[in-house]
Protein backbone atom coordinates (compact mmCIF):
# COMPACT_ATOMS: atom_id res chain seq x y z
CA UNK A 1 44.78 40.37 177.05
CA UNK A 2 46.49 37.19 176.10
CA UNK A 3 42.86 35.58 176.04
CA UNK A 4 42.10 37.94 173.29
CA UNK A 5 44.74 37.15 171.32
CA UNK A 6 44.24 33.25 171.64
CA UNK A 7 40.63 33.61 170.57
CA UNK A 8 41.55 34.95 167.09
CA UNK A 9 42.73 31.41 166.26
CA UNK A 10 40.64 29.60 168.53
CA UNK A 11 37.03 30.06 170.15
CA UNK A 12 36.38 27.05 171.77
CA UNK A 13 37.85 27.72 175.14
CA UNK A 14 36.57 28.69 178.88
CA UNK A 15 37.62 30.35 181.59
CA UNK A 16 37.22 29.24 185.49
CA UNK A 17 39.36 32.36 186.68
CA UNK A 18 40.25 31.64 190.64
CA UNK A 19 41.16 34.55 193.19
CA UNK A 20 42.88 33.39 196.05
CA UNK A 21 42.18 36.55 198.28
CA UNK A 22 43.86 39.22 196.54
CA UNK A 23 44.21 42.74 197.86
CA UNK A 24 42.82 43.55 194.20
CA UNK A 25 39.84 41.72 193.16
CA UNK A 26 40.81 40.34 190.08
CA UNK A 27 37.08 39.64 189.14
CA UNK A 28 36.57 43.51 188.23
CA UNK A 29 39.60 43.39 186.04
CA UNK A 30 38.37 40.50 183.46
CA UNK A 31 34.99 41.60 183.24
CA UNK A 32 36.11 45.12 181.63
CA UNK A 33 39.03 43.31 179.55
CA UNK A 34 37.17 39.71 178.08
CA UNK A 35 33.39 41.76 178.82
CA UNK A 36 31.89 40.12 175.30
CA UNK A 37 33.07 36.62 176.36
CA UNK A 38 31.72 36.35 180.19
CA UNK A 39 29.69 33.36 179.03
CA UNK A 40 32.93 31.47 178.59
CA UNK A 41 33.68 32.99 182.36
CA UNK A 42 33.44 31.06 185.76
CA UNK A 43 34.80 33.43 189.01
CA UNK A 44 35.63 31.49 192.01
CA UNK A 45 37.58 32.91 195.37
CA UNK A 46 39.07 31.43 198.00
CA UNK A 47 38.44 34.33 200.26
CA UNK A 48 41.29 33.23 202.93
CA UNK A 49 43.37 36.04 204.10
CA UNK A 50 46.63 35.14 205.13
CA UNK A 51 46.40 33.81 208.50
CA UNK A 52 43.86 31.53 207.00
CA UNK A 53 46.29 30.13 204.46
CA UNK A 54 48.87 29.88 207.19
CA UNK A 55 46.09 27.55 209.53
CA UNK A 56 44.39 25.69 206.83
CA UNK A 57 46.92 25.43 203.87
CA UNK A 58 46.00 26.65 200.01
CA UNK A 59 42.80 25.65 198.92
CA UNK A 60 43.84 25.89 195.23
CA UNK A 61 43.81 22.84 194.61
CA UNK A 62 40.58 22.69 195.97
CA UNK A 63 38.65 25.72 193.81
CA UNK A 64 40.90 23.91 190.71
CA UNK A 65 39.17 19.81 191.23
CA UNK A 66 35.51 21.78 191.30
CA UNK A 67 35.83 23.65 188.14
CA UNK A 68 37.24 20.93 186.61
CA UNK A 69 34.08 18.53 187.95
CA UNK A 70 31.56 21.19 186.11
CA UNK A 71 33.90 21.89 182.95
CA UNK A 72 32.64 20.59 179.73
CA UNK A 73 36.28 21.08 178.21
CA UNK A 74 38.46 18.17 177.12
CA UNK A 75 42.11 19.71 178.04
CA UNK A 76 42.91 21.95 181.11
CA UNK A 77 45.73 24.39 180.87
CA UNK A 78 46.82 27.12 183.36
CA UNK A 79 47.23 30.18 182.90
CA UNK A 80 48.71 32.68 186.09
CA UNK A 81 48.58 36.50 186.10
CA UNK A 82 52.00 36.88 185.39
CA UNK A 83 52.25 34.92 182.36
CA UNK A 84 50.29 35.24 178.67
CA UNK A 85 49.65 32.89 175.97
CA UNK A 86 51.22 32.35 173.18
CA UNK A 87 48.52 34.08 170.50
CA UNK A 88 48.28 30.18 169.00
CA UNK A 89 48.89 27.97 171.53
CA UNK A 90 45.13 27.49 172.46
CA UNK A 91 44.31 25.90 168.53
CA UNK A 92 47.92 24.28 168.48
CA UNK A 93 47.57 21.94 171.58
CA UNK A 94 43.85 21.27 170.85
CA UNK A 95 45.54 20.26 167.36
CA UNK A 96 48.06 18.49 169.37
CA UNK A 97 45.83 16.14 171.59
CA UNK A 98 43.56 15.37 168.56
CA UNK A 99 46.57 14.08 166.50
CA UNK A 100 48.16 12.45 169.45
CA UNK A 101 44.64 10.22 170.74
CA UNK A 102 47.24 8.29 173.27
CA UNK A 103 48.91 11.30 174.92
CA UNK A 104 46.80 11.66 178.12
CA UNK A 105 48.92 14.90 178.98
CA UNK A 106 52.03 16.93 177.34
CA UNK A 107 54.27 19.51 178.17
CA UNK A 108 55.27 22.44 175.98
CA UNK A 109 58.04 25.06 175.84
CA UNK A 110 58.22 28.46 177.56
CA UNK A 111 59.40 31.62 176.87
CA UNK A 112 60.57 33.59 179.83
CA UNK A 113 60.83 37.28 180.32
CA UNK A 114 60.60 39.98 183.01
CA UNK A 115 57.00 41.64 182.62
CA UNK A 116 58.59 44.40 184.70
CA UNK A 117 60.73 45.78 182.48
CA UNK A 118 59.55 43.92 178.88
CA UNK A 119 56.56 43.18 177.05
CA UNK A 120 55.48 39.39 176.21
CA UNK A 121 56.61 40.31 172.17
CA UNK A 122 60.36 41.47 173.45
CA UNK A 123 60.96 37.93 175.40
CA UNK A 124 63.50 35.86 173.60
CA UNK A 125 64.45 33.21 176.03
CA UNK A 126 63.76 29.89 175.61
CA UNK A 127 67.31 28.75 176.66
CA UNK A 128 66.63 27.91 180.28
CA UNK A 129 66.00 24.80 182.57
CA UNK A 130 62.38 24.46 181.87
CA UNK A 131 63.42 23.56 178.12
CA UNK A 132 65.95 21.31 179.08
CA UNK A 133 63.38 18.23 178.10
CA UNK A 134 62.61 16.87 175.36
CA UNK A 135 61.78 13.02 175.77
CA UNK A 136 58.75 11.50 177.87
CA UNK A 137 59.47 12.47 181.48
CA UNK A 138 58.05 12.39 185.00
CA UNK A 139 57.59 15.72 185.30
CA UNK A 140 57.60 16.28 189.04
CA UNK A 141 60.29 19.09 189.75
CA UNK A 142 60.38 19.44 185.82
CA UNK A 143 58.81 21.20 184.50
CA UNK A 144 56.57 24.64 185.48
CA UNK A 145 52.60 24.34 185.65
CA UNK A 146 52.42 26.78 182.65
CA UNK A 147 54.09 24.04 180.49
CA UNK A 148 51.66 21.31 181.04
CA UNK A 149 47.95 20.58 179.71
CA UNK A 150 45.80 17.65 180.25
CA UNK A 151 43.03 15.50 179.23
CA UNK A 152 40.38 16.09 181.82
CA UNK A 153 39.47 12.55 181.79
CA UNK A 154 42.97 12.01 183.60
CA UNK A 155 40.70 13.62 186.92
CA UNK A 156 37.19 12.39 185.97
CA UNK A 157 37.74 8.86 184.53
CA UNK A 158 41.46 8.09 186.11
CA UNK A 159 41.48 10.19 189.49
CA UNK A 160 44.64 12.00 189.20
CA UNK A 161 43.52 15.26 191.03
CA UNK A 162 44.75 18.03 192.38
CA UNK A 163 45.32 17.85 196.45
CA UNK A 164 42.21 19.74 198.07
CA UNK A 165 44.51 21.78 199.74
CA UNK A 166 48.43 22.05 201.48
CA UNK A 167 47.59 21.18 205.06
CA UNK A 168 49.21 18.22 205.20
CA UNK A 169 52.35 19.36 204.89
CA UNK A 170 53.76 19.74 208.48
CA UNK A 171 54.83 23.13 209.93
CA UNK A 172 54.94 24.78 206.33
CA UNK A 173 52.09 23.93 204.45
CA UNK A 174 52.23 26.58 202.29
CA UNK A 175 55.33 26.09 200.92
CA UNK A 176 54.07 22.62 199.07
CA UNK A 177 53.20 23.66 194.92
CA UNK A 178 49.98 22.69 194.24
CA UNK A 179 50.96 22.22 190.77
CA UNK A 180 53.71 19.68 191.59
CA UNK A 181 51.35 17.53 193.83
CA UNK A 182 49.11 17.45 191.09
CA UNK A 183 52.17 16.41 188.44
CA UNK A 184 52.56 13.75 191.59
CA UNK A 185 49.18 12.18 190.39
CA UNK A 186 48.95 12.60 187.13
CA UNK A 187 52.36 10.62 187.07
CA UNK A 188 51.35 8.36 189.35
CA UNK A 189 47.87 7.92 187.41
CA UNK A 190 48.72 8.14 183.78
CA UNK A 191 52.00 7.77 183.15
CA UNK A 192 55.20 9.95 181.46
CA UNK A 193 54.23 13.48 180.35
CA UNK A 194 54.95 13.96 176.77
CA UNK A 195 56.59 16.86 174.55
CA UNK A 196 55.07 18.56 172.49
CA UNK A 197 57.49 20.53 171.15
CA UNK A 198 54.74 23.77 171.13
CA UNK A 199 55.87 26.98 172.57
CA UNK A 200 53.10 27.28 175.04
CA UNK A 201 53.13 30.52 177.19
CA UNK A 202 55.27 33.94 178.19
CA UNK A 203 56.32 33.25 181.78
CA UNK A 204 56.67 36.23 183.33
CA UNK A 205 59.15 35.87 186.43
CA UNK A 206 59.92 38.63 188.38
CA UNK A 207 61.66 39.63 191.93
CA UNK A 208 57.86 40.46 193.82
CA UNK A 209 56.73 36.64 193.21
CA UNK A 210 55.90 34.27 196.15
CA UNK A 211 58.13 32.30 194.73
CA UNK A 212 61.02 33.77 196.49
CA UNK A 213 59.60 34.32 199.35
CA UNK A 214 57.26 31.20 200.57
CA UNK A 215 60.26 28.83 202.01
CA UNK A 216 60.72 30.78 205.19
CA UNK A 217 59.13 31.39 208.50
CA UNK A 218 55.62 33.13 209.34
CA UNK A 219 57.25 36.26 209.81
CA UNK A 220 58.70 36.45 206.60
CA UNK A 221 55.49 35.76 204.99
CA UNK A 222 53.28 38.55 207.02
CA UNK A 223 56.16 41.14 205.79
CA UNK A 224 55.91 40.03 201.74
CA UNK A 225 51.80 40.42 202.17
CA UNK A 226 52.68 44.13 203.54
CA UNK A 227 55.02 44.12 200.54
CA UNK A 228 52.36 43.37 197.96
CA UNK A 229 49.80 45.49 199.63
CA UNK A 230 51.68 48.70 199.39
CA UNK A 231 53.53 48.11 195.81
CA UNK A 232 51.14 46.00 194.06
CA UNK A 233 49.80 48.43 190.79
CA UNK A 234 52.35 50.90 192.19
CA UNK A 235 55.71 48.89 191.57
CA UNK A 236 54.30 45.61 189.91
């Protein structure tokens, strides 16, 4: 719905949207809410189930460096299901990178709330560690993927791309961020990321997120998939 919102201040956007083997196809879902812009829509899925994440590591990064090779956008963003858009952030950071023709990418502000129990208009929290920054920075283990945008050139012209997937990471590989090896390169590549001092997205952070759940052992893991099969649309 955020989407929707966005596009009343600024069109010129697109969509890949990227299911990574959800017990509800998410596919179904954006068709019925964004159904007069599926132009602007690329679907891509992983479809690994678990064990195949556990064997192979997260292809993310992966489905992420392909869209991104047939994109005809100048900045990338991303957007997860728990969080929304700010309704102007889409026209203020294209604003942003046109005024700014040396930033290659930028990190904005966040507001955080629980989508639980609050809507995206009741969040009021922008006094957390996210925010903490406000100078050029290396943003590894900074900042959150919702805060950042890029040029796409930083891939296509200066290689810093996302890792094709987590399986290098021995014994755990899914407990490796995709986003942070991708902040790896794009340091590494292009330099300090750069405020923007934009409020940039609603991130939604909750108690049923991976998050608190992917640093632990196989078992662990199998039990939070049986967690999010029987609660998810019922509890979250």
């Amino acid at each position: 719905m955020s989407i929707l919102k966005a596009n009343e201040y600024h069109s010129d956007w697109e969509l890949c949207f990227g299911d990574d083997g959800s017990y509800v196809p998410g596919r179904p879902i954006v068709e019925e809410i964004l159904k007069d812009h599926l132009h602007k829509i690329k679907f891509v899925e992983s479809g690994m189930n678990l064990e195949d994440k556990l064997s192979q590591g997260l292809i993310l990064g992966r489905m992420a460096n392909n869209a991104i090779k047939e994109s005809n956008a100048d900045i990338g963003i991303i957007l997860c299901d728990d969080d929304e858009l700010c309704p102007e952030y889409l026209n203020n950071i294209s604003e942003y990178f046109e005024l700014n023709t040396n930033v290659l990418y930028a990190y904005s502000k966040i507001n955080i709330y629980n989508p639980l129990f609050q809507s995206s208009g009741e969040a009021n929290n922008l006094n957390h560690k996210y925010n903490q920054w406000t100078d050029p920075i290396d943003p590894v283990g900074k900042v959150d993927a919702s805060q950042v945008s890029w040029r796409l050139d930083c891939c296509k012209s200066m290689g810093a791309w996302f890792e094709d997937s987590t399986k290098f990471v021995k014994d755990k590989p899914w407990t490796k961020d995709t986003d942070k090896g991708f902040f790896e390169n794009l340091f590494d590549k292009c330099g300090n990321c750069h405020p923007t001092g934009l409020i940039g997205q609603y991130k939604g952070i909750h108690n049923y997120q991976l998050l608190w759940h992917k640093n632990a052992g196989i078992d662990r893991l199998r039990f939070y998939e049986k967690m999010c099969h029987d609660l998810g649309g019922v509890e979250f």
